[in-house]
Protein backbone atom coordinates (compact mmCIF):
# COMPACT_ATOMS: atom_id res chain seq x y z
CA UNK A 1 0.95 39.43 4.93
CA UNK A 2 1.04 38.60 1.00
CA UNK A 3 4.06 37.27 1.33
CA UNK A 4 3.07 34.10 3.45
CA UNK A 5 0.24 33.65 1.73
CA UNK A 6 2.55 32.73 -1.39
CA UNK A 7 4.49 30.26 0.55
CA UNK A 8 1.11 28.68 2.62
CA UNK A 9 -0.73 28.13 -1.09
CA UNK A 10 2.72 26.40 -2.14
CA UNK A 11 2.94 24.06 0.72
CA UNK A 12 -0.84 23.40 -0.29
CA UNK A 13 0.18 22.58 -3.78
CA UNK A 14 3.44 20.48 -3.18
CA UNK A 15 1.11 18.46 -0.71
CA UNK A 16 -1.58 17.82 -3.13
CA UNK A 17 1.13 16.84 -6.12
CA UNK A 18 2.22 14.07 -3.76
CA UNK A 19 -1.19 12.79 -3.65
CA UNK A 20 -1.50 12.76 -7.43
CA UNK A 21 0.98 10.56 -7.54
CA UNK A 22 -0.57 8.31 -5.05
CA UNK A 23 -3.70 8.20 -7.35
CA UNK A 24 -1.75 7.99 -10.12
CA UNK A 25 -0.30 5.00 -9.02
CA UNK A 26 -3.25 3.36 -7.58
CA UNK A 27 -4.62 3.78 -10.59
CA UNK A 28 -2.11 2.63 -13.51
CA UNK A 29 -2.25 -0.86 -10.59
CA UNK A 30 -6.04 -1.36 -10.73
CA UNK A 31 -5.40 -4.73 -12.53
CA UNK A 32 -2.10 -5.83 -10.40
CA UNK A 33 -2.59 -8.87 -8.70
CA UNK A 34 -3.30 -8.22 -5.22
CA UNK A 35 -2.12 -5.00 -5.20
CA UNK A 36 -2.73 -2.70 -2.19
CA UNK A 37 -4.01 0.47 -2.47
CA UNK A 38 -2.18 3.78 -0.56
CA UNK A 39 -4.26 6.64 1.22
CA UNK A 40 -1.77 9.94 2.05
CA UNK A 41 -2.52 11.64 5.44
CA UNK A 42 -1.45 15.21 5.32
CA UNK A 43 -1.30 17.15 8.92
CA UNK A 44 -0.79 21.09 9.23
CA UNK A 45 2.48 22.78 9.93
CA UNK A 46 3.32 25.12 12.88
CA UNK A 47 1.26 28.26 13.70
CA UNK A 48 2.53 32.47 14.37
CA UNK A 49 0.26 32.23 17.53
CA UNK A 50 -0.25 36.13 17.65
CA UNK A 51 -2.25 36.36 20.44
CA UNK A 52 -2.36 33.31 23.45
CA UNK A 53 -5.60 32.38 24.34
CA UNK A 54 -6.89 33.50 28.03
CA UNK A 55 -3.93 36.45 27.81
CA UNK A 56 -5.30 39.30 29.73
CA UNK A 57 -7.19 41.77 28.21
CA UNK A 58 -7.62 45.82 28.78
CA UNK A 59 -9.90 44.84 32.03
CA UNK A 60 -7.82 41.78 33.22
CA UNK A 61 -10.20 39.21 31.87
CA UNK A 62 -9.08 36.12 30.14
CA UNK A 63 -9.58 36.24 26.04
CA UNK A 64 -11.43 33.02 25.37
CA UNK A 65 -9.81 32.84 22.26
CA UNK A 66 -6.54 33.91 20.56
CA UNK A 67 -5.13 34.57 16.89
CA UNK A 68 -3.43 31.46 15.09
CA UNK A 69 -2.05 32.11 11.71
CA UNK A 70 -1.43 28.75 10.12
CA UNK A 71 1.94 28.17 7.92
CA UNK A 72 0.72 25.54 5.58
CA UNK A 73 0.44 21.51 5.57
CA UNK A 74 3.03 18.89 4.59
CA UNK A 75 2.57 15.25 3.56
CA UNK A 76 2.19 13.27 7.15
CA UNK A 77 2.52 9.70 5.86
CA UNK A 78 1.08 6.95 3.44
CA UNK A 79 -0.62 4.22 4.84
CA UNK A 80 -1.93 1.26 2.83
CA UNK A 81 -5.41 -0.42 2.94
CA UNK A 82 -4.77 -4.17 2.95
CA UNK A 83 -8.09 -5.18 2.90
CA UNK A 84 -8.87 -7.67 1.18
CA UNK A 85 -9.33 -7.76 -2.75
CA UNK A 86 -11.99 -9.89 -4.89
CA UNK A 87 -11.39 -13.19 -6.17
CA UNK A 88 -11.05 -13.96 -9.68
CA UNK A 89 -11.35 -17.67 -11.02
CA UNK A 90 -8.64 -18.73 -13.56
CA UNK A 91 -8.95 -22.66 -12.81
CA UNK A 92 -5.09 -22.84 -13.10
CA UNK A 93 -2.99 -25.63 -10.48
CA UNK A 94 -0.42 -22.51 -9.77
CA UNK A 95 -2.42 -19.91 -9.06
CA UNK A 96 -3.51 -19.62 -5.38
CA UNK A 97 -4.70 -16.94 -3.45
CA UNK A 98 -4.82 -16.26 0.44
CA UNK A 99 -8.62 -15.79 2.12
CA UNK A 100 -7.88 -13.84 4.93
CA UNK A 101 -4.47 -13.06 6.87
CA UNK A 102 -1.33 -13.87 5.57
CA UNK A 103 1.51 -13.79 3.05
CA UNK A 104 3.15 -15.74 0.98
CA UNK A 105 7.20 -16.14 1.76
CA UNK A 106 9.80 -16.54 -1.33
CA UNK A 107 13.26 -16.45 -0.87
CA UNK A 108 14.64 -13.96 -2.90
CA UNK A 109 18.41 -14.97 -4.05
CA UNK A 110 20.51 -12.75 -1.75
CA UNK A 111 18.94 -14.93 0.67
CA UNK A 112 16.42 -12.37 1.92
CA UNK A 113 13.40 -13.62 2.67
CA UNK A 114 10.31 -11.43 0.77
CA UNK A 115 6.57 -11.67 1.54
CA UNK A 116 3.99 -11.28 -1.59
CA UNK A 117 0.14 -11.52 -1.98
CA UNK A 118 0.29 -12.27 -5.46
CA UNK A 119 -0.04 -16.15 -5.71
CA UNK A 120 0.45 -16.64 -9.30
CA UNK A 121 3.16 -18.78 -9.59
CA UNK A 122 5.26 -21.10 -11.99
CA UNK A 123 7.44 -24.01 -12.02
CA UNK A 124 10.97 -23.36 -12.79
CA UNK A 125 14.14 -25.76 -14.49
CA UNK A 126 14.54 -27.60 -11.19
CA UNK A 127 10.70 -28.36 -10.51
CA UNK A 128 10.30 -25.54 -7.88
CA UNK A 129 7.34 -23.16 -7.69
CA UNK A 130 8.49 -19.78 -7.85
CA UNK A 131 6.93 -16.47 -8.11
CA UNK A 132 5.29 -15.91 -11.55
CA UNK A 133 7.66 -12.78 -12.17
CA UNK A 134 9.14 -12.57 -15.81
CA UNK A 135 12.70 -11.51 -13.90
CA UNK A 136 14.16 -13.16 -11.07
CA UNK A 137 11.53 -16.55 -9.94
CA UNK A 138 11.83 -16.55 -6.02
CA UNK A 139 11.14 -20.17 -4.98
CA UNK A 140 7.97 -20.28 -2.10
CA UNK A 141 9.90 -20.71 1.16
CA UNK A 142 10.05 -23.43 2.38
CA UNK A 143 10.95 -24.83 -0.72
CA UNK A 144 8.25 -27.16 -3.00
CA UNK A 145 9.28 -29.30 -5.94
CA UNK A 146 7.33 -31.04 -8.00
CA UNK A 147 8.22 -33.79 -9.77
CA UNK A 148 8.60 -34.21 -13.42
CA UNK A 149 5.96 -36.87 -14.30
CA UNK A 150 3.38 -34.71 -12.12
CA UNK A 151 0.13 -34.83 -13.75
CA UNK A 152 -1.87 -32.86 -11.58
CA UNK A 153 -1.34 -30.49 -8.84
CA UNK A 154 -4.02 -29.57 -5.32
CA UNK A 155 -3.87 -27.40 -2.42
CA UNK A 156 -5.67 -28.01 0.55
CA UNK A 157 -6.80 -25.07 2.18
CA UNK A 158 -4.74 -25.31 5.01
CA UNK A 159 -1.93 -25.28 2.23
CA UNK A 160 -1.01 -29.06 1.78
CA UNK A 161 0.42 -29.34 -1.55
CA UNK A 162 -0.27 -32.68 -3.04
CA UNK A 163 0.46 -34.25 -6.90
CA UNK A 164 -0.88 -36.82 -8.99
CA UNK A 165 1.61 -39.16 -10.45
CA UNK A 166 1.07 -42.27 -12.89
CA UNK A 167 0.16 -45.27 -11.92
CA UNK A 168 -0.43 -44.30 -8.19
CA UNK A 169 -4.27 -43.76 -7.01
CA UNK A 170 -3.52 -41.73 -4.23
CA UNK A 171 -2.63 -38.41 -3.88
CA UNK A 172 1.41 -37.83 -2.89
CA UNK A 173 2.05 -34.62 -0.45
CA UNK A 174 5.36 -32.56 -1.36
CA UNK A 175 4.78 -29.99 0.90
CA UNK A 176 3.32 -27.84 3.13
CA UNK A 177 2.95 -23.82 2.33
CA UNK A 178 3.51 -21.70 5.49
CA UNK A 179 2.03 -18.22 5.62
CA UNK A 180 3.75 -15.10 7.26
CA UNK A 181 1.74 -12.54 9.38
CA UNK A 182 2.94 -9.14 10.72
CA UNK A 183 1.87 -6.99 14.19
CA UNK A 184 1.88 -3.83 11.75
CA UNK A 185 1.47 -4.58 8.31
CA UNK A 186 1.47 -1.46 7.54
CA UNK A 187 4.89 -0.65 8.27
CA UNK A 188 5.98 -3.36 5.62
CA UNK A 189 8.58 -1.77 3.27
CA UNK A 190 7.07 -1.96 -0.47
CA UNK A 191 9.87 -3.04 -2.66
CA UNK A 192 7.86 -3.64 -6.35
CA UNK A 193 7.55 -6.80 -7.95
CA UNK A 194 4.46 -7.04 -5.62
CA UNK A 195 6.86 -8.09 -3.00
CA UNK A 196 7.46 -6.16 0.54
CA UNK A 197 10.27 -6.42 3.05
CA UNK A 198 9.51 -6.73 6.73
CA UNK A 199 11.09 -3.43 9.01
CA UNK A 200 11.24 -2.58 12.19
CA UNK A 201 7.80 -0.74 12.38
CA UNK A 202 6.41 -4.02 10.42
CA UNK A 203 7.73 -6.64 13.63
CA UNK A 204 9.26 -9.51 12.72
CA UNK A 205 7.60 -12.13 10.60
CA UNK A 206 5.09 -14.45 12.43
CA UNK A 207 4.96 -17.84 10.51
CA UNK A 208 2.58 -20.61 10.76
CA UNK A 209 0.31 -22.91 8.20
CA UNK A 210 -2.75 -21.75 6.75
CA UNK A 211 -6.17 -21.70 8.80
CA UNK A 212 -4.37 -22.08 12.17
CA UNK A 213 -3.67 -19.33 14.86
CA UNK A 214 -5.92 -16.79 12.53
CA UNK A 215 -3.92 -17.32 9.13
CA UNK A 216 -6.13 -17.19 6.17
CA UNK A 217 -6.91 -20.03 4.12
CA UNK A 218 -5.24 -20.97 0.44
CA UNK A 219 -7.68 -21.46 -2.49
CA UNK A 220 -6.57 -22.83 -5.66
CA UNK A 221 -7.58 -21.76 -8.84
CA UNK A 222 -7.73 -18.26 -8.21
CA UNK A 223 -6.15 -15.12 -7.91
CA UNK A 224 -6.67 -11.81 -5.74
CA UNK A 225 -7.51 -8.89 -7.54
CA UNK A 226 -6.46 -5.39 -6.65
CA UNK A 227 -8.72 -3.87 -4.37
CA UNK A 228 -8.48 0.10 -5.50
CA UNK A 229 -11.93 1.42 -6.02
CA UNK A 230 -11.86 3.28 -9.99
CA UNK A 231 -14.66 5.35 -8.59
CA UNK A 232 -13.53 6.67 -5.43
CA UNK A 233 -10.32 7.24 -7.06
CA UNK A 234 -11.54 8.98 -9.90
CA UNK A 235 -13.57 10.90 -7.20
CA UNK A 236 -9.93 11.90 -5.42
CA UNK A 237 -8.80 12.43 -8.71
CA UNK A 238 -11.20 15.40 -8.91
CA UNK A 239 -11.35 16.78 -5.44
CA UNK A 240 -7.47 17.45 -5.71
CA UNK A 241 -7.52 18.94 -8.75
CA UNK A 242 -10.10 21.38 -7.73
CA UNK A 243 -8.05 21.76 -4.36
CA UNK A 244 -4.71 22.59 -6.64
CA UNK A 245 -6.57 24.79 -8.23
CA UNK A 246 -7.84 26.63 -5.56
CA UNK A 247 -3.59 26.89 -4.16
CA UNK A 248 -3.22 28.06 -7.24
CA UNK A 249 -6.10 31.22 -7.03
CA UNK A 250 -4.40 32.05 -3.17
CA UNK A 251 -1.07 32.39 -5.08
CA UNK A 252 -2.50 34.74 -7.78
CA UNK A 253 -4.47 36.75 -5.50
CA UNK A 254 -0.91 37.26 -3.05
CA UNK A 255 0.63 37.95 -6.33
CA UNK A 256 -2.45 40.70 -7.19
CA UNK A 257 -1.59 42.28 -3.60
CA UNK A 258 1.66 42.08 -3.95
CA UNK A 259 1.44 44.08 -7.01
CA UNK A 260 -0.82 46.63 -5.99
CA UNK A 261 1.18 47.64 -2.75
CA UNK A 262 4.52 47.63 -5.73
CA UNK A 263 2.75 50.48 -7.57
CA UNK A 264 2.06 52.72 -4.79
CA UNK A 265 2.96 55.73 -5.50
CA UNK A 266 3.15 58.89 -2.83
């Protein structure tokens, strides 16, 4: 029936939009710092089962098949690929970035906590590091300062935080970073500002330093680059478009039939 077809191509279309947008957006991010690319799942909608399989036929036998008229596809879900992105070296105290498991906790200031992958961060007015973001600087929870006649700054990979003061030869510790893991990271809610809010799906936060308990390490002096792909995007890119097209032919040629069984004449 022309009439379905219309609808089925437009389900195939709306679908495929949607995952334009996920490109898109992968895309326009490839240089976000530790950004995490998103895959859309689509799964088909519910079938006019015309004829059951192993219904009876003129001579009582089973049919070993039956007739299934699919209705289409909708968007199942978006899941995102946290694997891990490269490392690039920038040499700077602040910047730090997480090899292996983990996230970095700020407090945002409704007193949420927020968990982030991006580890470029600043010093604000009070001597706290805080997320590098040009709006709102979430201090790292639990809370660092660093004192004002600081001259240098390390991390330890198991996230000590030490600073080099004058006149003292030894390194002074001012805190300890603590990283936050999830059961289901994928069910972390993405909330921009390369930030993400833990959920029900996500499990509560599970806390603990760096290199213990299968927490990734922290390594100063870089930062993690996004890890979408330009080429296998650009790839998707294509593939859809061809696909949209090809929605776009079904429509035309349910249109075409439409049309001819319009200008029937007896």
């Amino acid at each position: 029936m022309s009439v379905q077809t219309l609808y089925t191509a437009a389900t195939g279309m709306q679908t495929l939009q949607t995952k334009l947008d996920v490109i898109s957006n992968n895309l326009a991010n490839v240089n976000t710092t530790a950004f995490k690319k998103d895959r859309i799942n689509f799964e088909d909608l519910f079938y006019d089962n015309r004829v059951l399989p192993g219904k009876l036929d003129g001579s009582s036998n089973p049919t070993p098949t039956g007739t299934h008229i699919g209705m289409g596809v909708r968007v199942q879900s978006t899941q995102t690929d946290y694997q891990q992105g490269a490392f690039r070296e920038t040499d700077r105290s602040l910047d730090w970035t997480i090899r292996g498991k983990g996230f970095f906790q700020v407090l945002d200031p409704t007193g949420q906590t927020y968990y982030t992958r991006a580890g470029n961060f600043s010093i604000n007015a009070n001597g706290e590091i805080v997320t590098g973001s040009a709006g709102v600087g979430r201090p790292l929870e639990p809370s660092i300062t660093i004192p004002q006649d600081t001259t240098g700054i390390e991390v330890s990979s198991d996230g000590i935080v030490s600073v080099q003061r004058p006149g003292q030869q030894t390194l002074e510790e001012v805190g300890q970073i603590q990283l936050a893991n999830f059961i289901n990271p994928e069910g972390l809610l993405k909330l921009g500002d390369n930030l993400y809010s833990e959920t029900n799906a996500s499990s509560a936060a599970i806390v603990g330093n760096p290199n213990i308990d299968g927490f990734g390490s922290v390594e100063k002096g870089f930062l993690e680059a996004s890890n979408v792909e330009p080429v296998q995007e650009l790839v998707d890119l294509i593939t859809t478009q061809r696909a949209f097209e090809l929605n776009s032919q079904t429509v035309q040629a349910g249109d075409q039939i439409l049309q001819l069984v319009s200008n029937l004449r007896r």
